[in-house]
N, C-alpha and C. Protein backbone atom coordinates (compact mmCIF):
# COMPACT_ATOMS: atom_id res chain seq x y z
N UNK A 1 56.98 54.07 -43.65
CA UNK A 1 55.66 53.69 -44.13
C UNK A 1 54.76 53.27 -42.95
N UNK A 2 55.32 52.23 -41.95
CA UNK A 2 54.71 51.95 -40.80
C UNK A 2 54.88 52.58 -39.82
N UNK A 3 54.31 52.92 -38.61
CA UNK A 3 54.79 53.64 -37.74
C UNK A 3 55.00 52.32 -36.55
N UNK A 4 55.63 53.06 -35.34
CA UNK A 4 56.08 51.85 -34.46
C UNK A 4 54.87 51.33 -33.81
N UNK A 5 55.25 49.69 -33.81
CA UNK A 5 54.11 48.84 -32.82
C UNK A 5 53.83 49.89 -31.38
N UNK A 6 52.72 49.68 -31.34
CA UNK A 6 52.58 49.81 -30.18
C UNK A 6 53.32 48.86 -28.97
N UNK A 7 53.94 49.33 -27.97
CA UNK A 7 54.53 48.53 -27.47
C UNK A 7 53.67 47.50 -25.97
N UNK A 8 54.27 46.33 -25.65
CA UNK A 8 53.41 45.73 -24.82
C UNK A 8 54.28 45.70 -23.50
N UNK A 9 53.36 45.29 -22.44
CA UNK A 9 54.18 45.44 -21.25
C UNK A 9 54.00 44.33 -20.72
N UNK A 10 53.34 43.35 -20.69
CA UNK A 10 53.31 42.00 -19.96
C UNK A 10 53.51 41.00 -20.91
N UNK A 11 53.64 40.06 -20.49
CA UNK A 11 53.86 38.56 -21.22
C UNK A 11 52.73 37.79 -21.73
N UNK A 12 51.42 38.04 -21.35
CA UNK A 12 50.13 37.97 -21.98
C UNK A 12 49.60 38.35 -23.18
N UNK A 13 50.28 39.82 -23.06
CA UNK A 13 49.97 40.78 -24.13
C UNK A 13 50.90 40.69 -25.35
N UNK A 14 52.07 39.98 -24.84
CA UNK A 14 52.98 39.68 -25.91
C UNK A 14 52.83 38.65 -26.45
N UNK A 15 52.26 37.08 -26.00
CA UNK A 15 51.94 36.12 -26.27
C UNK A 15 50.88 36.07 -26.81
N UNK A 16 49.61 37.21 -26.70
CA UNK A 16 48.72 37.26 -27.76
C UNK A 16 49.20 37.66 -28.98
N UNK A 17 49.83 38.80 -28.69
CA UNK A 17 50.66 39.48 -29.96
C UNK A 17 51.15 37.86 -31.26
N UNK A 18 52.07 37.25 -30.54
CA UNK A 18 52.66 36.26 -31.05
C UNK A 18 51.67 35.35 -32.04
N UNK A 19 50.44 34.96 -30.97
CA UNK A 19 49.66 33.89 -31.21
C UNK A 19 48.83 34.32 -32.38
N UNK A 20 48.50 35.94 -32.66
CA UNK A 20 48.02 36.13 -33.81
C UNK A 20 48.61 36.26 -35.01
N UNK A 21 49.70 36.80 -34.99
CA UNK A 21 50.74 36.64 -35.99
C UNK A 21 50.74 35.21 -36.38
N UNK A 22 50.99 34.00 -35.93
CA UNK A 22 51.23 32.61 -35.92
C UNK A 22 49.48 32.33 -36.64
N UNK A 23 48.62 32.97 -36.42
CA UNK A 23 47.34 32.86 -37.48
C UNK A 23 47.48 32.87 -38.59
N UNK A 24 48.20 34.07 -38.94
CA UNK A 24 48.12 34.24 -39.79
C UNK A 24 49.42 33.81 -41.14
N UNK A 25 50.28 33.43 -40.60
CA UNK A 25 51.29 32.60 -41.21
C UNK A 25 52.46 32.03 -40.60
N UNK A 26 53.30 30.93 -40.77
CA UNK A 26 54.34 30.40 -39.97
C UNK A 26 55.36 31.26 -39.80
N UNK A 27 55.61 31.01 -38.54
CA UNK A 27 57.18 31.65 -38.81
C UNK A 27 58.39 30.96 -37.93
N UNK A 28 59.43 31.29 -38.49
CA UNK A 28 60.98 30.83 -37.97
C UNK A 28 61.00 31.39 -36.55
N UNK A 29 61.85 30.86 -36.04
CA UNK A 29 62.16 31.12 -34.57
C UNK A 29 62.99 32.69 -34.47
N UNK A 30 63.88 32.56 -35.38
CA UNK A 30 64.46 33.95 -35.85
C UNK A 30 63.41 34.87 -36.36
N UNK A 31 62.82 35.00 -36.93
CA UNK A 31 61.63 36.35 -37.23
C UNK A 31 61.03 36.09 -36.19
N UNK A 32 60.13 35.26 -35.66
CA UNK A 32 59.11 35.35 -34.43
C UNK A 32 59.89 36.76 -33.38
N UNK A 33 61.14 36.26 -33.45
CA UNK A 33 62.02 36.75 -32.34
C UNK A 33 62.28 38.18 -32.68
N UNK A 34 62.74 38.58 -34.35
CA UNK A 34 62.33 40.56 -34.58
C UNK A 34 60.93 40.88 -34.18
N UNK A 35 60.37 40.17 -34.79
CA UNK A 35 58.91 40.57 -34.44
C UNK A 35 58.55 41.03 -33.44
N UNK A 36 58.79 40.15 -32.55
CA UNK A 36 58.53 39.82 -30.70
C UNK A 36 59.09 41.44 -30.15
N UNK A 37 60.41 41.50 -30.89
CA UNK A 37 61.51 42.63 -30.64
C UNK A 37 60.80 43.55 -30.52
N UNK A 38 60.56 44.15 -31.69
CA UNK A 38 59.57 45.36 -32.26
C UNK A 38 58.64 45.79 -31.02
N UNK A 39 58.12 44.62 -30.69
CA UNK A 39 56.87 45.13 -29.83
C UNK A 39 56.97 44.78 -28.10
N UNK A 40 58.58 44.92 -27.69
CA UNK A 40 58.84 44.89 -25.89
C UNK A 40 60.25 45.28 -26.41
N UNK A 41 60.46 45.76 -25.10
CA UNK A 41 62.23 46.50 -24.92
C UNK A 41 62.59 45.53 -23.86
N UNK A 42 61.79 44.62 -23.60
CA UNK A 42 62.19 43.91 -22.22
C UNK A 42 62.36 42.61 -22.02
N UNK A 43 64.25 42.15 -22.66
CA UNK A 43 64.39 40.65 -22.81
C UNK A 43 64.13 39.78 -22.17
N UNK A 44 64.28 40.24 -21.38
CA UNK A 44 63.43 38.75 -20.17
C UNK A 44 62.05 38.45 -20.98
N UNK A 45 61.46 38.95 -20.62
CA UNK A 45 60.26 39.36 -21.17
C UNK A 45 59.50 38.03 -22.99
N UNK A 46 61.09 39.07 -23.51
CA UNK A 46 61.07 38.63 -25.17
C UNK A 46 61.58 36.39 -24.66
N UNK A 47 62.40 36.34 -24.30
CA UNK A 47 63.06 35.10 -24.12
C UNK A 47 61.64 34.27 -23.39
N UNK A 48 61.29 34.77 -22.14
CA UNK A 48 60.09 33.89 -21.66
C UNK A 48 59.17 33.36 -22.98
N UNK A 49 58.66 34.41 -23.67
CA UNK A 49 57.89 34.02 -24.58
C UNK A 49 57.95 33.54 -25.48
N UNK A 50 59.35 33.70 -25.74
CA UNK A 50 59.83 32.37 -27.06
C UNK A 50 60.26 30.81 -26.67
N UNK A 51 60.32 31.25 -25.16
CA UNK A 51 60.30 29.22 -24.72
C UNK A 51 58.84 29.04 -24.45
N UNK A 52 58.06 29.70 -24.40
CA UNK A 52 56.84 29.78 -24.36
C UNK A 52 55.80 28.94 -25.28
N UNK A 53 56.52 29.64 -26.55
CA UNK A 53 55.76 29.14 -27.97
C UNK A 53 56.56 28.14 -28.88
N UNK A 54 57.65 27.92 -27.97
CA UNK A 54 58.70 26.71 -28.06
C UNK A 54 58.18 25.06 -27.54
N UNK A 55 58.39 25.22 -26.13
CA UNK A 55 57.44 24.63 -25.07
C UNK A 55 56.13 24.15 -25.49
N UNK A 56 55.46 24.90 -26.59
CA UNK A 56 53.74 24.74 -27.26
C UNK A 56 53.57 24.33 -28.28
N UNK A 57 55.27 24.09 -29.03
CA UNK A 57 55.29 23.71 -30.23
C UNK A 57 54.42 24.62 -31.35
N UNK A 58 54.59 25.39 -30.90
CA UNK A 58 53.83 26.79 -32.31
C UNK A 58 55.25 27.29 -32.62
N UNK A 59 56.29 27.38 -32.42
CA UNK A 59 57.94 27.70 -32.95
C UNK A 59 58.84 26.23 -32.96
N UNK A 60 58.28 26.14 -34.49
CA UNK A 60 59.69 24.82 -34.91
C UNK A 60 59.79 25.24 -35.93
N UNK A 61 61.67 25.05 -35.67
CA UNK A 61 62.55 25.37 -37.56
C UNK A 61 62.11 24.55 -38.36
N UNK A 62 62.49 23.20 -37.57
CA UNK A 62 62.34 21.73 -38.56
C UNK A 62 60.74 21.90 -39.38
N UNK A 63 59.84 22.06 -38.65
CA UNK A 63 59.01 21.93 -39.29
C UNK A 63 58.52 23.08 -40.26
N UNK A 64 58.92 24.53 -39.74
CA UNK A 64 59.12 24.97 -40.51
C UNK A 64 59.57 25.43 -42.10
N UNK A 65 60.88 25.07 -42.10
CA UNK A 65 61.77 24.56 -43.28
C UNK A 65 60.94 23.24 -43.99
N UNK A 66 60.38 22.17 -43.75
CA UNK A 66 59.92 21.19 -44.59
C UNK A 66 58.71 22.07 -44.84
N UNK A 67 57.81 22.95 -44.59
CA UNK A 67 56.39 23.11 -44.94
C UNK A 67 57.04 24.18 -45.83
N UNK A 68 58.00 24.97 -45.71
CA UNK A 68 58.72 26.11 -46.66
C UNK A 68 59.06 24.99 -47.70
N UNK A 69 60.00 24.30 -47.82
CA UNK A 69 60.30 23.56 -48.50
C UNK A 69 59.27 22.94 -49.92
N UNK A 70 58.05 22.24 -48.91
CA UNK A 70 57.10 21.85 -49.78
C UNK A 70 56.39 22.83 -50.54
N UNK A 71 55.52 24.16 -49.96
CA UNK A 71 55.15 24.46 -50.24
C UNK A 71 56.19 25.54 -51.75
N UNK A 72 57.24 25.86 -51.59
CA UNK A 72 57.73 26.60 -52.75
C UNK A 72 58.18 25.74 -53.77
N UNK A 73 58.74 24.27 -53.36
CA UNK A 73 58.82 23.21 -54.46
C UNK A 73 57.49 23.09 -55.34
N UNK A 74 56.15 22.86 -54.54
CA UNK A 74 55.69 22.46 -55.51
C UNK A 74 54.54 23.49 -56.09
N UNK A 75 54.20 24.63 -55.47
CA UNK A 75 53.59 25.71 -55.81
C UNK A 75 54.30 26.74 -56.43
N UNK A 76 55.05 27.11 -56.03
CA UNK A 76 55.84 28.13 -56.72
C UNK A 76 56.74 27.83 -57.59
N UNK A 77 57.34 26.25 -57.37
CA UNK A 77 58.46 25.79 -58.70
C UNK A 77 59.83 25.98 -58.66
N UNK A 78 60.04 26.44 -57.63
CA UNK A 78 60.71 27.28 -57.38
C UNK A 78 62.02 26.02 -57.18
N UNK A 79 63.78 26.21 -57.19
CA UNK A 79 64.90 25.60 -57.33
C UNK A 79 65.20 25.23 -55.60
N UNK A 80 66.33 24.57 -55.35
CA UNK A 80 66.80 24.20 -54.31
C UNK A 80 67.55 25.10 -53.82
N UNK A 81 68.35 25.85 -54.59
CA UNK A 81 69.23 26.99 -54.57
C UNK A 81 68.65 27.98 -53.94
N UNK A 82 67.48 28.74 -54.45
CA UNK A 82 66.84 29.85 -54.34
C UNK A 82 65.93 29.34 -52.84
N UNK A 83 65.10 28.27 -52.57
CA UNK A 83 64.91 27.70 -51.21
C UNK A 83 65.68 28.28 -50.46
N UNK A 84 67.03 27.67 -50.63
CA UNK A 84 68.20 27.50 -48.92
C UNK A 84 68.32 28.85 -48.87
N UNK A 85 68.71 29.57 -50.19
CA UNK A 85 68.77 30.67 -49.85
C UNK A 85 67.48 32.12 -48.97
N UNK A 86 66.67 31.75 -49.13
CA UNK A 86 65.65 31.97 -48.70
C UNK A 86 65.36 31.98 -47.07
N UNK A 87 65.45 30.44 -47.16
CA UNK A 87 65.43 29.97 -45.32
C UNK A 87 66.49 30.26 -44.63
N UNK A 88 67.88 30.54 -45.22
CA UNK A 88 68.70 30.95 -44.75
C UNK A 88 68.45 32.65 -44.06
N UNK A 89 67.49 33.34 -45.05
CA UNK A 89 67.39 34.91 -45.21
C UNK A 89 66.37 34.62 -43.45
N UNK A 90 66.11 33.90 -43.60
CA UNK A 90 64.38 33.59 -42.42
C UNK A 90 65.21 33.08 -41.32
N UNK A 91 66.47 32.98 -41.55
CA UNK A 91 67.59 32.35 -40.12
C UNK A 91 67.09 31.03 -39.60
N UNK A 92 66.62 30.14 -40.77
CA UNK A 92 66.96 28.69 -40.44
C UNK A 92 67.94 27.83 -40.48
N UNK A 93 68.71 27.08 -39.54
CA UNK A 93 69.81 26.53 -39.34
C UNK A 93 70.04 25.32 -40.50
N UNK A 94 71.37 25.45 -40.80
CA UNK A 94 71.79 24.95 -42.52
C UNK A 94 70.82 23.09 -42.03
N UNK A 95 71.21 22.89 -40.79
CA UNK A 95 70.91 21.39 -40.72
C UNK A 95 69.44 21.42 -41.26
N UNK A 96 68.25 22.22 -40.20
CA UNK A 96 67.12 21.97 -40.84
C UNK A 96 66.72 21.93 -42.34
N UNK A 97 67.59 22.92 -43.19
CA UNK A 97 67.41 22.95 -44.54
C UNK A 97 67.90 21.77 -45.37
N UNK A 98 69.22 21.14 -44.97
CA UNK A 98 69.54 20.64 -45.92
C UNK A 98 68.30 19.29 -45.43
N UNK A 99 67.82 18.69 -44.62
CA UNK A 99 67.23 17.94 -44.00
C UNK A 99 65.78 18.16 -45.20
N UNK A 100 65.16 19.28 -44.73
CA UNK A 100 64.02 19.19 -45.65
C UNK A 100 63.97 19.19 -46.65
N UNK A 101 65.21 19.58 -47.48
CA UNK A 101 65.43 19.86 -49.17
C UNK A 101 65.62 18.03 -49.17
N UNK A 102 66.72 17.47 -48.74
CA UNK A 102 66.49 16.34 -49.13
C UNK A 102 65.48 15.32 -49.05
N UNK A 103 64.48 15.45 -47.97
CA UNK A 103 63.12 14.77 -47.76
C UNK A 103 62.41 15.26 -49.06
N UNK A 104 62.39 16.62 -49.70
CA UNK A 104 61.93 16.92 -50.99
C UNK A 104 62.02 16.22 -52.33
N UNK A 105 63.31 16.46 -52.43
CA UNK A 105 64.14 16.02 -53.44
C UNK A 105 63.80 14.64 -53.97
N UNK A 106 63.54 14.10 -52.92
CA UNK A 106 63.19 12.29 -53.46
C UNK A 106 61.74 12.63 -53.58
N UNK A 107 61.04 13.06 -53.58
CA UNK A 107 60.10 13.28 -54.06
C UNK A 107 59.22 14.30 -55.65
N UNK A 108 60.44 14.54 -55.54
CA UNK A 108 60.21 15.61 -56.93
C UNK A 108 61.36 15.66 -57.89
N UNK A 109 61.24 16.03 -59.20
CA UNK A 109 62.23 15.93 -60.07
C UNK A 109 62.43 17.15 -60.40
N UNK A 110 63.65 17.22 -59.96
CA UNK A 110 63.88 19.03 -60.56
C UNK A 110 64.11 19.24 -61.88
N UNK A 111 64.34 18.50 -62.87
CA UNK A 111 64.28 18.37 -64.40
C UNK A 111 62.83 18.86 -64.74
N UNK A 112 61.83 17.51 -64.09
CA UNK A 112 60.41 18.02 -64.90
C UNK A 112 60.10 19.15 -64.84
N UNK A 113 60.23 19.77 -63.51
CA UNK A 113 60.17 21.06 -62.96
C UNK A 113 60.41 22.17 -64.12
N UNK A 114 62.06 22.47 -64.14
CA UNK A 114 62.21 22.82 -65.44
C UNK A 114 61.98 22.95 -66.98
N UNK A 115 61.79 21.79 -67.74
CA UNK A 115 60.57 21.64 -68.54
C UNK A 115 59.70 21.97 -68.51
N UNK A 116 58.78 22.24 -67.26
CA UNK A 116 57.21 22.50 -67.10
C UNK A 116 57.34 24.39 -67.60
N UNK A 117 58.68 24.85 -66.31
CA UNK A 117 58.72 26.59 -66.43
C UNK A 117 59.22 26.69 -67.91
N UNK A 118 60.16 25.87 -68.81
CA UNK A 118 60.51 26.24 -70.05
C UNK A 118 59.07 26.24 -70.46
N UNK A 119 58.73 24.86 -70.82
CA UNK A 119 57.84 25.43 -71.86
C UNK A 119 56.58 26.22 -71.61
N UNK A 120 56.21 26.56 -70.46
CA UNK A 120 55.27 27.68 -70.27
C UNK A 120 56.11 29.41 -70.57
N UNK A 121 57.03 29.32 -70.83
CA UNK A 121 57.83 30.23 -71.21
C UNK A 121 58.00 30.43 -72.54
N UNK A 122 57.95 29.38 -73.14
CA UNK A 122 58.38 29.56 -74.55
C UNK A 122 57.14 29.51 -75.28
N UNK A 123 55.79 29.33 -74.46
CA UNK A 123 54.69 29.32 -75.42
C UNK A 123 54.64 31.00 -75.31
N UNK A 124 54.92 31.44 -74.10
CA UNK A 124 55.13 33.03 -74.49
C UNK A 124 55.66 33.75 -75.51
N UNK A 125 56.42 33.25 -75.74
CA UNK A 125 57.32 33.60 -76.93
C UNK A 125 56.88 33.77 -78.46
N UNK A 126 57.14 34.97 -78.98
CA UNK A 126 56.59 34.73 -80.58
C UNK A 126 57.72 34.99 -80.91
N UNK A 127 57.98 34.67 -82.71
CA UNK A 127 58.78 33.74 -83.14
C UNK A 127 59.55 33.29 -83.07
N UNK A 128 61.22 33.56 -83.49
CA UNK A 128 62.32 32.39 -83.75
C UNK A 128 62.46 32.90 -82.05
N UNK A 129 63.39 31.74 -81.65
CA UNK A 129 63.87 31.43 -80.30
C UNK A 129 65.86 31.91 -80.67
N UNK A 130 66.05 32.66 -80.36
CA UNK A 130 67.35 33.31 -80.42
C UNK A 130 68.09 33.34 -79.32
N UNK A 131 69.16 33.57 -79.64
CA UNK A 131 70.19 33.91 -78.50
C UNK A 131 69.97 34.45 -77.11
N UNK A 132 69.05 35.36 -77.51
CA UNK A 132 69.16 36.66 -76.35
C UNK A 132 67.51 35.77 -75.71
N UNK A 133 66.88 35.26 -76.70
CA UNK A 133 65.71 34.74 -75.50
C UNK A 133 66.49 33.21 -74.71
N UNK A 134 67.25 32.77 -75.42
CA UNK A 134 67.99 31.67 -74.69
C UNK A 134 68.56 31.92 -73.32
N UNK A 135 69.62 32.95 -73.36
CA UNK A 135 69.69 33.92 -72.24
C UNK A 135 69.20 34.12 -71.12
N UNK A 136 68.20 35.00 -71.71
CA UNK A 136 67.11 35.01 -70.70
C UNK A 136 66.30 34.08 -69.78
N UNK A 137 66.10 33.14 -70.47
CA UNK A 137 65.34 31.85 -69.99
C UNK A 137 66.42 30.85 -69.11
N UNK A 138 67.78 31.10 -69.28
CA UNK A 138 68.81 30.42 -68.78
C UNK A 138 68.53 31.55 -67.43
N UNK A 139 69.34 32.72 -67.83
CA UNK A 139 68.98 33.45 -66.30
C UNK A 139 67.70 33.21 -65.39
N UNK A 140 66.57 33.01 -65.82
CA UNK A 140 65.44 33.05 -65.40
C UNK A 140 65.57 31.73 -65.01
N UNK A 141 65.63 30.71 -65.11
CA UNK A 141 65.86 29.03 -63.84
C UNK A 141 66.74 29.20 -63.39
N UNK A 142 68.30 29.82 -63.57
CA UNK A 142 68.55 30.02 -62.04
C UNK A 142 68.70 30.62 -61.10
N UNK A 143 67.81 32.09 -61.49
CA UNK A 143 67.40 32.84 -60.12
C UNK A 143 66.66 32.00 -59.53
N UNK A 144 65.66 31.64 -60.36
CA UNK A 144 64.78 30.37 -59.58
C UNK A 144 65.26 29.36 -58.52
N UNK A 145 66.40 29.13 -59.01
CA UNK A 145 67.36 28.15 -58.27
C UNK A 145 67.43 26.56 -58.90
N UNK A 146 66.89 26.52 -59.89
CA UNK A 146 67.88 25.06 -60.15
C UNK A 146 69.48 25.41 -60.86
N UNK A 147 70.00 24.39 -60.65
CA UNK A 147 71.48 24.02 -60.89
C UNK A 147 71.67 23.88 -62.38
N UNK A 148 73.19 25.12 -62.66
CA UNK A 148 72.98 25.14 -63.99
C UNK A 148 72.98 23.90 -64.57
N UNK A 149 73.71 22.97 -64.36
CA UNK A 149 74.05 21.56 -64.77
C UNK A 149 72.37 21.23 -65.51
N UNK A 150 71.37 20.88 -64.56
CA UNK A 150 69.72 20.97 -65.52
C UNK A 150 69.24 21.70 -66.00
N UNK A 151 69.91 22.97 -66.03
CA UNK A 151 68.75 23.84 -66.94
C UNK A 151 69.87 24.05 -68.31
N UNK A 152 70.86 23.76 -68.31
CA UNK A 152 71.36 23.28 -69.38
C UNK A 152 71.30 22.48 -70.31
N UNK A 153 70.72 21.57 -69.35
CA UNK A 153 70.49 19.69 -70.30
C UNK A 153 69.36 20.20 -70.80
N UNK A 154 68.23 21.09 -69.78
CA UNK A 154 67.01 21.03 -70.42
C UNK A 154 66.89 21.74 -71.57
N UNK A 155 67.55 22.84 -71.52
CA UNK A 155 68.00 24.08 -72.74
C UNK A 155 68.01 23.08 -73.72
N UNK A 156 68.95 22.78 -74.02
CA UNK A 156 69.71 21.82 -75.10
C UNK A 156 68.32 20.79 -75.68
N UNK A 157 67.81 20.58 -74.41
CA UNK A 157 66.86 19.24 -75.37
C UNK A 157 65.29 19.70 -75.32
N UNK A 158 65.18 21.07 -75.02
CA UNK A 158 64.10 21.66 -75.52
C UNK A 158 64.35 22.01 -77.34
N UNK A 159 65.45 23.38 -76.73
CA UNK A 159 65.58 23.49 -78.40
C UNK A 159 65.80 22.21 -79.45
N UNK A 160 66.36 21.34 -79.41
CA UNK A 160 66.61 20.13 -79.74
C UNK A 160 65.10 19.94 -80.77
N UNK A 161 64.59 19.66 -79.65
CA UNK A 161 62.66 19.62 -79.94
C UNK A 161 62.27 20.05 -81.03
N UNK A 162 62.45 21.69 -80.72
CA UNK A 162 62.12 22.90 -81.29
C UNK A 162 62.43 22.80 -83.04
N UNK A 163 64.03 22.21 -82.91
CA UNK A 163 64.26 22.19 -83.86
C UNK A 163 64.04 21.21 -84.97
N UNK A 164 63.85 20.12 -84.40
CA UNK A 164 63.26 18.99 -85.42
C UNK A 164 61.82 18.70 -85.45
N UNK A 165 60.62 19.68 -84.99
CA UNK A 165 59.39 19.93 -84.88
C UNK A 165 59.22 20.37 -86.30
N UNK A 166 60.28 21.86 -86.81
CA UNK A 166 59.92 22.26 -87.72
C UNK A 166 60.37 21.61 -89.37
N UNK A 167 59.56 21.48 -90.45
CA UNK A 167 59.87 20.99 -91.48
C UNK A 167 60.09 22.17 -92.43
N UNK A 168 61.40 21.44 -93.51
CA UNK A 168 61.69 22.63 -94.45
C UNK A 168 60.23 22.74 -95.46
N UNK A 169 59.60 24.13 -95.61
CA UNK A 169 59.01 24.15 -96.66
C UNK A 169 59.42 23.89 -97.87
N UNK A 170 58.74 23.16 -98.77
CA UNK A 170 59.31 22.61 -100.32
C UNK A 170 58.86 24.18 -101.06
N UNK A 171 59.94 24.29 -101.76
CA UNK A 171 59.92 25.61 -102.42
C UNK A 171 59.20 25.74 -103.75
N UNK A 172 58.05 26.10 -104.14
CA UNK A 172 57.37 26.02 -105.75
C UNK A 172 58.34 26.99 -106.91
């Protein structure tokens, strides 16, 4: 689909390269570094410029991983599970992750969380709530990534809800 970067030959030209990419969104020290790849054949080259933007503090995991962290906790909703796994995919080191998930964690409730995606889910839903949409909605939080252990409790005490919301009609 893409064709190859054009390639660069000095360390200027690569460090601009870098510095605009870094405009336009964060990145891990591990992608900076394919990236970087893509566009020089010449490690010296690639290594100068990643202590470069090391050295400048424009390449940190740590901080990385907490702004990943925050931003998919509380915008996207997204589980702890599906996170690590994520930053892991972006080659952030387990320490930085578990570090920022737990600076998270005390700050957010992964229950409400759940509740919030159920019931915006289930207002989707027309009528009875069955098996197979139970299912579904179970699969669907934990690709997300919370832990079945809460989206179980929450299952249980949504429908719970659900079910003592409705009254028997009196029959004429």
């Amino acid at each position: 689909m893409f064709g190859k970067l054009r390639q660069v030959e000095t360390e200027s030209e690569l460090y601009e390269s870098a510095v605009r990419a870094l405009m336009r969104r964060a990145y891990s020290a591990y992608e900076m570094k394919q990236l970087l790849g893509r566009r020089t054949e010449n490690d010296h080259l690639l290594r100068t410029v990643m202590d470069r933007l090391k050295r400048a503090k424009m390449i940190d995991d740590e901080r990385f991983a907490k702004q990943f962290v925050r931003q998919r906790t509380e915008i996207r909703r997204q589980g702890k599970f599906r996170i690590a796994r994520d930053l892991r995919a972006r080659g952030v080191l387990d320490r930085h992750i578990e570090a920022a998930l737990a600076e998270t964690a005390k700050e957010t409730d992964e229950a409400a969380i759940v509740r919030q995606r159920l019931e915006r889910r289930l207002r989707s839903f027309r009528g009875e709530i069955d098996e197979l949409k139970m299912a579904s909605m179970y699969r669907s939080l934990l690709r997300a990534g919370f832990s079945a252990d809460v989206v179980r409790r929450e299952l249980k005490a949504i429908t719970r809800e659900d079910v003592g919301e409705q009254e028997p009609e009196p029959e004429e």
